[in-house]
Protein backbone atom coordinates (compact mmCIF):
# COMPACT_ATOMS: atom_id res chain seq x y z
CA UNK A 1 11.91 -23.28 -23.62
CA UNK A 2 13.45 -20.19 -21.52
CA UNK A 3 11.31 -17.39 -21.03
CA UNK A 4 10.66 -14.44 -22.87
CA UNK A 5 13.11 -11.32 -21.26
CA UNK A 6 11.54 -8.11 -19.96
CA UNK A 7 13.36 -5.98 -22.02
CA UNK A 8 15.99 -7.07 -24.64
CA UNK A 9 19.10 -4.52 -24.58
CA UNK A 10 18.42 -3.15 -27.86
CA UNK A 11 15.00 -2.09 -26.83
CA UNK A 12 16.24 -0.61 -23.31
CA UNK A 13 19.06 1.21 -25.48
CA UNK A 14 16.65 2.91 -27.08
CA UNK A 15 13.96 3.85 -25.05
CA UNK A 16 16.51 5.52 -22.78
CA UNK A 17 19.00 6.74 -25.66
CA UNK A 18 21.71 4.90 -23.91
CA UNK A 19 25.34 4.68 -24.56
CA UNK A 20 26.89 1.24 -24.24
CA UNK A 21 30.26 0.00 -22.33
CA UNK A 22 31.32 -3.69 -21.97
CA UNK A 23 29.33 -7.07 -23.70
CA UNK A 24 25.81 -6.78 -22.97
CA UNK A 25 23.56 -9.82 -22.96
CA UNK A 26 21.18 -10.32 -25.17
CA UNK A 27 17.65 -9.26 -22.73
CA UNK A 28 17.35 -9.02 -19.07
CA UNK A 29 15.16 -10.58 -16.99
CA UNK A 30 14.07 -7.77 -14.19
CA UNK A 31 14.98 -5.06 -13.20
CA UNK A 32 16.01 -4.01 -9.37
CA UNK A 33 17.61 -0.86 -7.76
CA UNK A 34 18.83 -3.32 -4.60
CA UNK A 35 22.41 -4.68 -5.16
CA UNK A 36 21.49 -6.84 -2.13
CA UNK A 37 18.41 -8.39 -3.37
CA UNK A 38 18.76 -8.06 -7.09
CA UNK A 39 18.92 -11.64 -9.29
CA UNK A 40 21.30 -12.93 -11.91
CA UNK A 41 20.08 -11.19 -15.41
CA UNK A 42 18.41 -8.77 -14.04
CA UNK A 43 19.35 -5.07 -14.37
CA UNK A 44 20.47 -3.02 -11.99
CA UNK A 45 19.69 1.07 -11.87
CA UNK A 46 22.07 2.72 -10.07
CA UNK A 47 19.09 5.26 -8.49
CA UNK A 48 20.66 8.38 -6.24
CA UNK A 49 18.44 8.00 -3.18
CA UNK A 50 18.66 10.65 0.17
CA UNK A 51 21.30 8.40 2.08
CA UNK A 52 23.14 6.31 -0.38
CA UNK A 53 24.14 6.93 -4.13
CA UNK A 54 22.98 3.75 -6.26
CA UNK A 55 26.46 3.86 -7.70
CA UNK A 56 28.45 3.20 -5.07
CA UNK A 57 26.90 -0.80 -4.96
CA UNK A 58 27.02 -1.41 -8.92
CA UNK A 59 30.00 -2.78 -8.24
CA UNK A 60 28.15 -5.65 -6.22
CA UNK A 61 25.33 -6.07 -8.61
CA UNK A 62 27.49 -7.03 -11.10
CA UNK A 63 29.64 -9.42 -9.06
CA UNK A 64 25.55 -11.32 -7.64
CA UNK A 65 24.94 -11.45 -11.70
CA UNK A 66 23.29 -8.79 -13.00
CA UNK A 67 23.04 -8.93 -16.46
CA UNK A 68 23.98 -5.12 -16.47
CA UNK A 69 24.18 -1.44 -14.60
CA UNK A 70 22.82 1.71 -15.74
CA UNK A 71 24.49 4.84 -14.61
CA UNK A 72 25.23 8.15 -15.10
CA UNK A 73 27.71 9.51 -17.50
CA UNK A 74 29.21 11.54 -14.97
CA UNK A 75 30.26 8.78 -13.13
CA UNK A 76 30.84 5.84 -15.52
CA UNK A 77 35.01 6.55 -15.28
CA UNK A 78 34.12 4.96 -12.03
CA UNK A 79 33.68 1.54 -13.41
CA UNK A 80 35.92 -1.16 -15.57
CA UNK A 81 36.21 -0.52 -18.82
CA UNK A 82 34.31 -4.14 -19.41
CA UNK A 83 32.08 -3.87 -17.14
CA UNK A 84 28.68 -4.18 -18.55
CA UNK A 85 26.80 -0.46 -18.73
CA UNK A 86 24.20 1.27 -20.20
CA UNK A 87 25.13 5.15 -19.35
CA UNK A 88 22.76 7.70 -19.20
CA UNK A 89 22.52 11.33 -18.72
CA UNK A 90 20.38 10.60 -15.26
CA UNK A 91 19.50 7.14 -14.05
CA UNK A 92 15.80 8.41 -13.01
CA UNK A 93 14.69 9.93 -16.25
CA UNK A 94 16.48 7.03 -17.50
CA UNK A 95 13.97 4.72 -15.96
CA UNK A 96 11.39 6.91 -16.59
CA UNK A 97 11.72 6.86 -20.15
CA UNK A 98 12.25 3.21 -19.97
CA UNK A 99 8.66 2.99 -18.30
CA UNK A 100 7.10 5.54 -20.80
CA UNK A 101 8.46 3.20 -23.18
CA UNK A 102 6.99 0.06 -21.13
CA UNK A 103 3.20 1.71 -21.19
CA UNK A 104 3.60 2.10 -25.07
CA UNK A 105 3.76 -1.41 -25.21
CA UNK A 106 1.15 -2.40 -23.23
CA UNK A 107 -2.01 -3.80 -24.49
CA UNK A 108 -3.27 -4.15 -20.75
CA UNK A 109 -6.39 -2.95 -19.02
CA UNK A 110 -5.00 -0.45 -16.56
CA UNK A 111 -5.66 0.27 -13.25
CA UNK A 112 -4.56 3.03 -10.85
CA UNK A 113 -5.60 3.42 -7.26
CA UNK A 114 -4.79 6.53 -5.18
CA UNK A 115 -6.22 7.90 -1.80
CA UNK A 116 -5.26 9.03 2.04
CA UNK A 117 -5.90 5.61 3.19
CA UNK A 118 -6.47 1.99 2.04
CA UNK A 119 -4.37 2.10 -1.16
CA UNK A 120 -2.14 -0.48 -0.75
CA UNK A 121 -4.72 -2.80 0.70
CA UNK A 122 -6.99 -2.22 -2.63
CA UNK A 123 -4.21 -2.68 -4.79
CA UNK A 124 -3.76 -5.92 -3.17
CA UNK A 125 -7.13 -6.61 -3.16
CA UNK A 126 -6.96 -6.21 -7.22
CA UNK A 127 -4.03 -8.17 -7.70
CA UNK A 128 -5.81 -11.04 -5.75
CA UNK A 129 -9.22 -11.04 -7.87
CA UNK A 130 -7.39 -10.20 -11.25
CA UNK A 131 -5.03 -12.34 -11.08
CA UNK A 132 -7.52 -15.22 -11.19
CA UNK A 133 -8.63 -14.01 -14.33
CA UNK A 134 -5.70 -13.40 -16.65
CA UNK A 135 -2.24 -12.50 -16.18
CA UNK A 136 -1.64 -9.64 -13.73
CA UNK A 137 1.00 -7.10 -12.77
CA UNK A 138 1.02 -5.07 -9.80
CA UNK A 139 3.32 -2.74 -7.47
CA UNK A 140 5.44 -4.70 -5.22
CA UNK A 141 5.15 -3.29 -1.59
CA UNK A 142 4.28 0.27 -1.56
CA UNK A 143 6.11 1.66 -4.69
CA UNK A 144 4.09 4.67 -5.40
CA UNK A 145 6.31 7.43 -5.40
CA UNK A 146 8.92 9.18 -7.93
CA UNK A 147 10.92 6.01 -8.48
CA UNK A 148 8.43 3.24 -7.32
CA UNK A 149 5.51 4.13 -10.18
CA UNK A 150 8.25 4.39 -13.03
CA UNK A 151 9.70 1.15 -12.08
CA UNK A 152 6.79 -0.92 -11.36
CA UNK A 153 6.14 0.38 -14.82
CA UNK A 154 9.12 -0.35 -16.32
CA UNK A 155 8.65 -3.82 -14.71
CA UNK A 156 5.44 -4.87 -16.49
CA UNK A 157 5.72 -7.69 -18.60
CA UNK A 158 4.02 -6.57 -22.35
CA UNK A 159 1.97 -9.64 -22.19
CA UNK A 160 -0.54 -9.13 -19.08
CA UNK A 161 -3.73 -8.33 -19.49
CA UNK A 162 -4.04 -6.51 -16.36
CA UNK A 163 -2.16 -3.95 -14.49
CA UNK A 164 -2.26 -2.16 -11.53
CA UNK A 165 -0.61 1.04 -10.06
CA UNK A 166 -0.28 2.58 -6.49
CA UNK A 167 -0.24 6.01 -6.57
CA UNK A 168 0.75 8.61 -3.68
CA UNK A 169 2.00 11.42 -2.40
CA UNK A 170 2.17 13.89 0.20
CA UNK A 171 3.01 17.19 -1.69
CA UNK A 172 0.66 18.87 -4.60
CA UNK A 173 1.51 18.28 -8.00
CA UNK A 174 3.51 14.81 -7.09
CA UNK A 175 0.37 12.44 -8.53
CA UNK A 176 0.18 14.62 -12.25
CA UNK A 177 3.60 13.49 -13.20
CA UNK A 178 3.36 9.88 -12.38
CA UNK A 179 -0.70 9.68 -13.97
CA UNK A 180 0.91 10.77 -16.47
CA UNK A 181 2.69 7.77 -17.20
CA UNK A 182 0.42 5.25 -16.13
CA UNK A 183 -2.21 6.34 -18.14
CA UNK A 184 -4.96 3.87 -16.54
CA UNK A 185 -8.79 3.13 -18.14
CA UNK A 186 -9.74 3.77 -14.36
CA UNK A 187 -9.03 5.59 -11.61
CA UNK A 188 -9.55 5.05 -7.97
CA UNK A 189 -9.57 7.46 -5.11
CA UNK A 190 -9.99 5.22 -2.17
CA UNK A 191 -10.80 8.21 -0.16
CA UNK A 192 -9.42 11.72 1.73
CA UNK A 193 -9.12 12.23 4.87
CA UNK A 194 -6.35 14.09 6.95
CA UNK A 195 -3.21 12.58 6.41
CA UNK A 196 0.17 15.00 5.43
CA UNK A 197 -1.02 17.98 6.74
CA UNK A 198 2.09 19.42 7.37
CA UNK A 199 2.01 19.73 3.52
CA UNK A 200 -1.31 20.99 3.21
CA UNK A 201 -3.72 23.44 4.29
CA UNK A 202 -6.54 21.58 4.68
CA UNK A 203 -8.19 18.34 3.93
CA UNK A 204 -9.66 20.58 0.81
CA UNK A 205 -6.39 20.83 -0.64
CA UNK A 206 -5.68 16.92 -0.74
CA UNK A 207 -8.61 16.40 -2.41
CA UNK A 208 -7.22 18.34 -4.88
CA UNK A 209 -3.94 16.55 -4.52
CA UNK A 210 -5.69 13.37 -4.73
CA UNK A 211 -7.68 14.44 -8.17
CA UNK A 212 -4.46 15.02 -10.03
CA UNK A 213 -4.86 11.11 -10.65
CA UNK A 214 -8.02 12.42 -13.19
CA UNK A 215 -5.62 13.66 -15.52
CA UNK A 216 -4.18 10.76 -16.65
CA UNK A 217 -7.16 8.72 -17.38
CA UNK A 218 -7.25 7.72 -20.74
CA UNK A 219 -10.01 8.76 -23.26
CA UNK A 220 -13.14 6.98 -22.55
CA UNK A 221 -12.11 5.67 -19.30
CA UNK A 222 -13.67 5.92 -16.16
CA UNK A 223 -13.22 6.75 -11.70
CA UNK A 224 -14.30 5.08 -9.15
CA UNK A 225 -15.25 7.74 -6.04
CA UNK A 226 -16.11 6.93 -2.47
CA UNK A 227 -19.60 8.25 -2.12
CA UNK A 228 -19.57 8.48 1.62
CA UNK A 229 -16.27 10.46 2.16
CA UNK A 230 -16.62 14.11 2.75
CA UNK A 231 -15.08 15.15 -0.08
CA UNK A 232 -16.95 13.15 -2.76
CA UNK A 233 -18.71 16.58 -4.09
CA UNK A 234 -15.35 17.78 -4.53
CA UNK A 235 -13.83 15.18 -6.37
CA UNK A 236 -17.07 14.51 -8.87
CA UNK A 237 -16.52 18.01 -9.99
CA UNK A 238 -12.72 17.79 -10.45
CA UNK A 239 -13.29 14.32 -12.35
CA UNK A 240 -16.30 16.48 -14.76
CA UNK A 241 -13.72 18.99 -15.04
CA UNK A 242 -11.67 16.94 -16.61
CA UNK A 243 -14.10 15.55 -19.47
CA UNK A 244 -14.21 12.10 -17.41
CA UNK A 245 -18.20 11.26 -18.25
CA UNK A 246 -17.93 7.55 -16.25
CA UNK A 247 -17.92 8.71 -12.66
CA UNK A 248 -19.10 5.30 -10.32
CA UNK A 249 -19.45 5.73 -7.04
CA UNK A 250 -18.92 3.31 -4.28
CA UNK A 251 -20.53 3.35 -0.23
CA UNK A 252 -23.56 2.77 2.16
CA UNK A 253 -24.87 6.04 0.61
CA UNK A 254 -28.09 5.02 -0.85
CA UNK A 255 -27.16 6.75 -4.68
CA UNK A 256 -23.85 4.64 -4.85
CA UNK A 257 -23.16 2.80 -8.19
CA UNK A 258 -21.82 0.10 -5.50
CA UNK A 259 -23.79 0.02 -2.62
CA UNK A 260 -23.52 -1.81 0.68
CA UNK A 261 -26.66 -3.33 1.67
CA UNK A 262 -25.77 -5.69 4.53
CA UNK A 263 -22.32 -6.83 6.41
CA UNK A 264 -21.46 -9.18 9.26
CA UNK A 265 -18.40 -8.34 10.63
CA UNK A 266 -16.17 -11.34 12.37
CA UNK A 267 -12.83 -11.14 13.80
CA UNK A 268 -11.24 -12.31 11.13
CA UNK A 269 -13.14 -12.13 7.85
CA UNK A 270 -16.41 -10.38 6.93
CA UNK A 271 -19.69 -11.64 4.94
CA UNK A 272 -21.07 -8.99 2.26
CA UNK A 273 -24.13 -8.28 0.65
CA UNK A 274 -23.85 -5.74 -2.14
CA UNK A 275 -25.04 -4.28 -5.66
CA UNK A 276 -22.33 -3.60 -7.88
CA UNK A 277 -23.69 -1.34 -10.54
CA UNK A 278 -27.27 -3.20 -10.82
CA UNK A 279 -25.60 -6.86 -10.36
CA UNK A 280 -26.21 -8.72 -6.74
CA UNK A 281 -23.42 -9.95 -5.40
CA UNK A 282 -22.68 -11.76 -2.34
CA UNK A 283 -19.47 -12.55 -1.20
CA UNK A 284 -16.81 -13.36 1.52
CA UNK A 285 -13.70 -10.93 2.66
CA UNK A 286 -10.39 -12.78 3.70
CA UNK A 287 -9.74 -9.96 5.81
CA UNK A 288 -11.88 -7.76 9.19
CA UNK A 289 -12.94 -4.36 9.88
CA UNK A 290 -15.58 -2.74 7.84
CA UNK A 291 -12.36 -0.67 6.18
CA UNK A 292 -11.73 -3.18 3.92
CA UNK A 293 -16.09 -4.27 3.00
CA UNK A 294 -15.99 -0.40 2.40
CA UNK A 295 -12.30 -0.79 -0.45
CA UNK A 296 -13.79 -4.02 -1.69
CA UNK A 297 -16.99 -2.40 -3.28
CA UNK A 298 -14.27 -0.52 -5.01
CA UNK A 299 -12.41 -3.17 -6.11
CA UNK A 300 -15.48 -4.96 -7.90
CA UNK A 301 -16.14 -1.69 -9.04
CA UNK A 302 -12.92 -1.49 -10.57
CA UNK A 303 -12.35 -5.00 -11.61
CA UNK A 304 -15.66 -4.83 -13.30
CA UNK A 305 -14.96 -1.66 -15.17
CA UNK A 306 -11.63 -3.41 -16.31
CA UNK A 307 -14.22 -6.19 -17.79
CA UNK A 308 -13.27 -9.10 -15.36
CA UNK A 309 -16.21 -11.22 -14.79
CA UNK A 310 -17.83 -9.99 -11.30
CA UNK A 311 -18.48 -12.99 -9.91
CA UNK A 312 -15.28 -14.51 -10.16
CA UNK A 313 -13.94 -11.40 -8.65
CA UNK A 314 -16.00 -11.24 -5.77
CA UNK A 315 -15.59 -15.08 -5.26
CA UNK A 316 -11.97 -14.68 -4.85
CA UNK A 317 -11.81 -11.66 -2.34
CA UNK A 318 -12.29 -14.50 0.07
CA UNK A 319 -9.27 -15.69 -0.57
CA UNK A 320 -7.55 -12.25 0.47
CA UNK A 321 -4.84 -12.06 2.90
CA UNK A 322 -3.29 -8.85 4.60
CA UNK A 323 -0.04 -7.64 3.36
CA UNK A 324 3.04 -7.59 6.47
CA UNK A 325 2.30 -4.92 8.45
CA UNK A 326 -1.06 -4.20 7.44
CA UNK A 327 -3.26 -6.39 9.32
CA UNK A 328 -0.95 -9.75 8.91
CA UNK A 329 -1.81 -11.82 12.07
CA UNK A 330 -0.08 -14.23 14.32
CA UNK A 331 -1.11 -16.42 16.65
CA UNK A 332 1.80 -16.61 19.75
CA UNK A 333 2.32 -19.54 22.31
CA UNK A 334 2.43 -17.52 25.69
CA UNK A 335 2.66 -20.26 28.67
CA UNK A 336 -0.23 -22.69 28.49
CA UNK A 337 -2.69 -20.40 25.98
CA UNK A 338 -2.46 -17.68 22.86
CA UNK A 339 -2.06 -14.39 21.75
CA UNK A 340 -3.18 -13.00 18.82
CA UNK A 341 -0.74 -10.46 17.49
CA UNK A 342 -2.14 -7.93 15.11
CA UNK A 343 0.76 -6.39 13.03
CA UNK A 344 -0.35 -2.56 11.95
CA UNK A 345 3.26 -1.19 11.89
CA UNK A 346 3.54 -0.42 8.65
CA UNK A 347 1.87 3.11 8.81
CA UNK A 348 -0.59 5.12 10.44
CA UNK A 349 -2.85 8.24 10.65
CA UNK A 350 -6.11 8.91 12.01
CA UNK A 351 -8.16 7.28 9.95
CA UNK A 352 -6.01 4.08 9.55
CA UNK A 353 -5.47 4.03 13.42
CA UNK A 354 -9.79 4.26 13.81
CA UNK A 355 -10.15 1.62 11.58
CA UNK A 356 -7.31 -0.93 13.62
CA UNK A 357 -8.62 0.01 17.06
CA UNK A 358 -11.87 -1.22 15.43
CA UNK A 359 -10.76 -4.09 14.04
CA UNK A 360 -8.99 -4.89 17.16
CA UNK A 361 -12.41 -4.49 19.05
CA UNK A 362 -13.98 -7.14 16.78
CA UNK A 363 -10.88 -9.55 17.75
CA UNK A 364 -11.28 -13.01 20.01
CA UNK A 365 -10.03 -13.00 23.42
CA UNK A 366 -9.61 -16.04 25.48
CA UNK A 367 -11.57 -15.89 28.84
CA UNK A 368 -9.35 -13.93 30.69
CA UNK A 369 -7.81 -11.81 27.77
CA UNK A 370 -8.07 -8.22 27.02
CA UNK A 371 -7.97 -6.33 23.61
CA UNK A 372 -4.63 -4.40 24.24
CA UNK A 373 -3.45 -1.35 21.73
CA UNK A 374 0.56 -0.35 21.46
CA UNK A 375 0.56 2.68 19.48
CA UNK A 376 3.23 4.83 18.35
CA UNK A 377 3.08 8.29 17.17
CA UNK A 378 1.31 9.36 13.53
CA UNK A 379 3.63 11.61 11.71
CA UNK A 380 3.56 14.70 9.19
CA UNK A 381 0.02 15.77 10.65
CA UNK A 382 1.23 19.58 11.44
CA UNK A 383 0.09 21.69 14.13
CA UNK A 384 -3.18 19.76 14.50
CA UNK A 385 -1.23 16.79 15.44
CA UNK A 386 -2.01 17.26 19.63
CA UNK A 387 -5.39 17.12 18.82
CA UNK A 388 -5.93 14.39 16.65
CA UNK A 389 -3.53 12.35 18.44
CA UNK A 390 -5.76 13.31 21.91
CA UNK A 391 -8.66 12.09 19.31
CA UNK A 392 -8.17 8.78 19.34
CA UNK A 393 -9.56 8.37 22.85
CA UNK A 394 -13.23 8.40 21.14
CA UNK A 395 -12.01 4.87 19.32
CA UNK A 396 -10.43 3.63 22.12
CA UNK A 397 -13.78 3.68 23.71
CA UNK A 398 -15.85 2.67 20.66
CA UNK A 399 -13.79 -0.15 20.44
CA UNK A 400 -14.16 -1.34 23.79
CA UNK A 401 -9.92 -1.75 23.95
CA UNK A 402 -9.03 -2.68 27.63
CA UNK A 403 -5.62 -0.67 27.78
CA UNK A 404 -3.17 1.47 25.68
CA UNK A 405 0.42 1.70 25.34
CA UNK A 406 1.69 4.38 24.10
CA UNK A 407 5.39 5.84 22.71
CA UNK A 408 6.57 8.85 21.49
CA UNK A 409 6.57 12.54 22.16
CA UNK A 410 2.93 13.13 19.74
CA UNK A 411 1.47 9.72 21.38
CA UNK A 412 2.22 10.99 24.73
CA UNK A 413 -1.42 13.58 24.12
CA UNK A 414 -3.23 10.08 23.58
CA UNK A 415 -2.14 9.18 26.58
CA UNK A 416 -2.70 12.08 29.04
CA UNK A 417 -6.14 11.75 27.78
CA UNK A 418 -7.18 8.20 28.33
CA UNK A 419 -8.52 7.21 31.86
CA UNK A 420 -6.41 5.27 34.52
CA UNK A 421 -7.81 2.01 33.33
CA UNK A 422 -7.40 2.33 30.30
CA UNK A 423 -3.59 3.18 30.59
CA UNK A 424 -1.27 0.35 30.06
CA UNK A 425 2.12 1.90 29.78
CA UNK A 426 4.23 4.66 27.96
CA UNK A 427 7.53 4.75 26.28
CA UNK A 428 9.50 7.83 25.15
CA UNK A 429 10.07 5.49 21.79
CA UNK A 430 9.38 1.96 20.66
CA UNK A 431 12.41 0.93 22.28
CA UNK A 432 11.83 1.94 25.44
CA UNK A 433 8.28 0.14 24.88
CA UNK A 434 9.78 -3.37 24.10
CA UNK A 435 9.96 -4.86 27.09
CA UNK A 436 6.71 -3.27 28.96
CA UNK A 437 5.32 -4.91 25.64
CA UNK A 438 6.91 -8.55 26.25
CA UNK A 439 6.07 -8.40 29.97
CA UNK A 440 2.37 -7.25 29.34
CA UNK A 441 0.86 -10.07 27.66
CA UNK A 442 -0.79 -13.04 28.79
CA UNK A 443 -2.80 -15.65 27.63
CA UNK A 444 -6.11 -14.95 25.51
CA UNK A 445 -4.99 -11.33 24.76
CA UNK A 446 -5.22 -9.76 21.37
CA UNK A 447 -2.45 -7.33 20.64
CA UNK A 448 -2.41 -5.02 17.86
CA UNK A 449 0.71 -2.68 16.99
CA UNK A 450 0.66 0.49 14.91
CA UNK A 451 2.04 3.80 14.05
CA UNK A 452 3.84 5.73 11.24
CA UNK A 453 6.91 4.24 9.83
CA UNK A 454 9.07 6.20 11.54
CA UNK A 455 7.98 5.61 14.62
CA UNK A 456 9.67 2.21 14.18
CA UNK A 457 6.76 -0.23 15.90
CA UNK A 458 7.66 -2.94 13.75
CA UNK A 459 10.33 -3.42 16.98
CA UNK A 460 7.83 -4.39 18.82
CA UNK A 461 6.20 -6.62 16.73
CA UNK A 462 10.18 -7.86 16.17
CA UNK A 463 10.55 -8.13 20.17
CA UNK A 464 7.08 -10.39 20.58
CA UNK A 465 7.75 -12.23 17.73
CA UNK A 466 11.53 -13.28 19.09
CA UNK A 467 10.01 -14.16 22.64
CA UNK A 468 7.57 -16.35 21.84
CA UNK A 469 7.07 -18.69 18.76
CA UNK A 470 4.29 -18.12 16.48
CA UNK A 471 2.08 -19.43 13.54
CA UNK A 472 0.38 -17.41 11.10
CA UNK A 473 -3.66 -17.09 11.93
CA UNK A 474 -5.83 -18.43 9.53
CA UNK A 475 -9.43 -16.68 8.78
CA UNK A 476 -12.51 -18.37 10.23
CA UNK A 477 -15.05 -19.86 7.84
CA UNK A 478 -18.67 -17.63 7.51
């Protein structure tokens, strides 16, 4: 028996008040806005992004097998007058609808998890202990913006019984609009810290960002708020504000709804002892650094909230894995030893960075290795940017890191301030860095890359990877 579709065409021709042009099948089976990745039956929204107009490749996606294009009116002259279209006055409020549409549907427990750092980690982290409970959707990568939350939307199958959203930003007033149509039962702010700032005028003002996610909790539903961040006052009251009466709190604090009680870090995994809102739990993290012990109370808080059974969700966190990028490790042959190669290149800011120099601290070395950091620059910080790049020198030393390589123009105030010994090199740009990066390593190291996306370390981690093979690193048993 084939497979229910997504969305049958009758349904999608209604939910976005679509015209129609050419023989459309019956139901599609996906939906993508990448001609180059997208799968036969699947359709294909022809989204106008900042470099490229999804209409020029629609074209393509219906030559690789989509089952069919939406597009704009103003451009559907373009196309054959067979080829198979759904036009629209705008693609984007097209899919918008569509996922408006998709959360009417829904029957789901929902779940939506915001914050400066860690959400993409905790959504994983959610997908992994949900899923082992009933059928699960989630955002794919980070797809937490203007067209990533409406399509991961518009992407959930009507049948799962749990779903999860990412949900960012980095202006005010971004987060109300896509809440909006998410609609979760809870909420989780991860936490704030100074990230975007040269969109904000203080770390006040995300919080305030951040708490736009409280207005699209549903009636009766509940937030999950990290007790130890510095703007957990802050938040509470926003959340109150908003009639939300089920506020749980998460943290070492002693008052947290999930509490830490006792951790043992390793380099690879951690051990947990906890109380998740009056139930003892103790459990096993896939992943290191006490970043992710911290997310993970939140994600039994969460999961438990959602009404999975707790201990299945904590007993499944040990099968966790970091996402590429974000922590995803590799083990490289360099002459007759290893090299572990921490991949952080997704993104970075200072709390992020903190929390990899500290995992990296925790990491094995052979016996002549050294802990070595390749950092490139952490972006859209504004004009405190010198300083909290010259900052990072006080984890550099709390992580006992042996030396520091450093590219870019903001990276380069890291740099003046480390000491001699600590200084490994330094690269106008991550390609200038490459090969200081391929010549640098030797047996029993530990390497970790990271900086913003833009600063384009995942060349690095490219370059290493190309130079010498490599298996994937596989957690330790506690």
């Amino acid at each position: 028996m084939s497979a229910a579709p997504l969305w049958t065409s009758a349904a999608m021709i209604e939910a976005m008040a679509a015209a129609i042009q050419g023989a459309l099948p019956e139901g599609i089976s996906g939906l993508s806005i990448d001609s180059r990745t997208i799968a036969p039956g699947e359709a294909y929204f022809a989204i106008k992004g900042e470099v490229h107009d999804g209409h020029d490749f629609v074209e393509a996606a219906l030559k690789a097998g989509a089952g069919l294009a939406v597009v704009e009116a103003a451009q559907r002259r373009k196309f054959a007058a067979d080829a198979r279209l759904l036009v629209v006055d705008d693609v984007l409020a097209g899919l918008v609808a569509l996922a408006q549409a998709s959360r009417a549907r829904l029957g789901a427990r929902i779940i939506a998890v915001t914050g400066s750092v860690g959400k993409t980690s905790t959504k994983e982290a959610l997908r992994c202990v949900l899923a082992a409970q009933g059928e699960t959707h989630a955002s794919v990568a980070s797809f937490n913006n203007h067209w990533g939350v409406p399509l991961s939307l518009a992407r959930c199958p009507a049948s799962v019984r749990f779903a999860i959203f990412e949900i960012g930003m980095n202006h005010a007033g971004e987060i109300d609009a896509l809440v909006r149509m998410v609609r979760p039962h809870v909420a989780v702010v991860t936490a704030v810290e100074p990230v975007h700032l040269e969109f904000f005028s203080g770390i006040e003002a995300i919080a305030d960002a951040k708490a736009e996610i409280f207005v699209g909790v549903e009636p009766g539903g509940a937030v999950v708020l990290n007790r130890d961040n510095s703007q957990f006052t802050r938040l509470e009251a926003c959340a109150k504000r908003h009639g939300i009466s089920r506020i749980v709190s998460f943290g070492a604090d002693a008052k947290s709804d999930a509490r830490l009680l006792d951790v043992s870090l390793r380099a690879t995994c951690s051990a947990v002892h906890a109380n998740i809102l009056d139930h003892d739990v103790a459990y096993k993290i896939g992943m290191p650094g006490r970043h992710m012990v911290m997310n993970s109370l939140a994600v039994l808080a969460g999961a438990y909230l959602l009404g999975a059974d707790l201990a299945r969700a904590a007993l499944s966190l040990s099968l966790l894995e970091p996402p590429a990028g974000r922590g995803l490790r590799r083990v490289l042959e360099v002459g007759s030893g290893e090299v572990t190669l921490i991949d952080e290149s997704y993104n970075a800011n200072p709390a992020s960075m903190s929390a990899a120099l500290n995992v990296l601290g925790q990491a094995d070395i052979g016996p002549h290795g050294r802990r070595i950091a390749m950092l490139g620059d952490m972006l859209e910080l504004g004009p405190t940017s010198p300083a909290l790049h010259r900052g990072l020198v006080e984890a550099v030393k709390a992580s006992h890191v042996d030396l520091v390589y450093c590219c870019g123009p903001l990276m380069r105030h890291l740099w003046d301030a480390l000491s001699t010994g600590k200084r490994g090199g330094y690269a106008a740009d991550a390609a200038g860095l490459e090969a200081q990066a391929v010549a640098a390593i030797r047996a029993g190291d530990a390497i970790m890359v990271k900086g913003s996306l833009g600063s384009k370390m995942k060349t690095i981690v490219n370059a290493l990877e190309k130079r010498f093979p490599g298996k994937a690193a596989h957690a330790e048993a506690v």
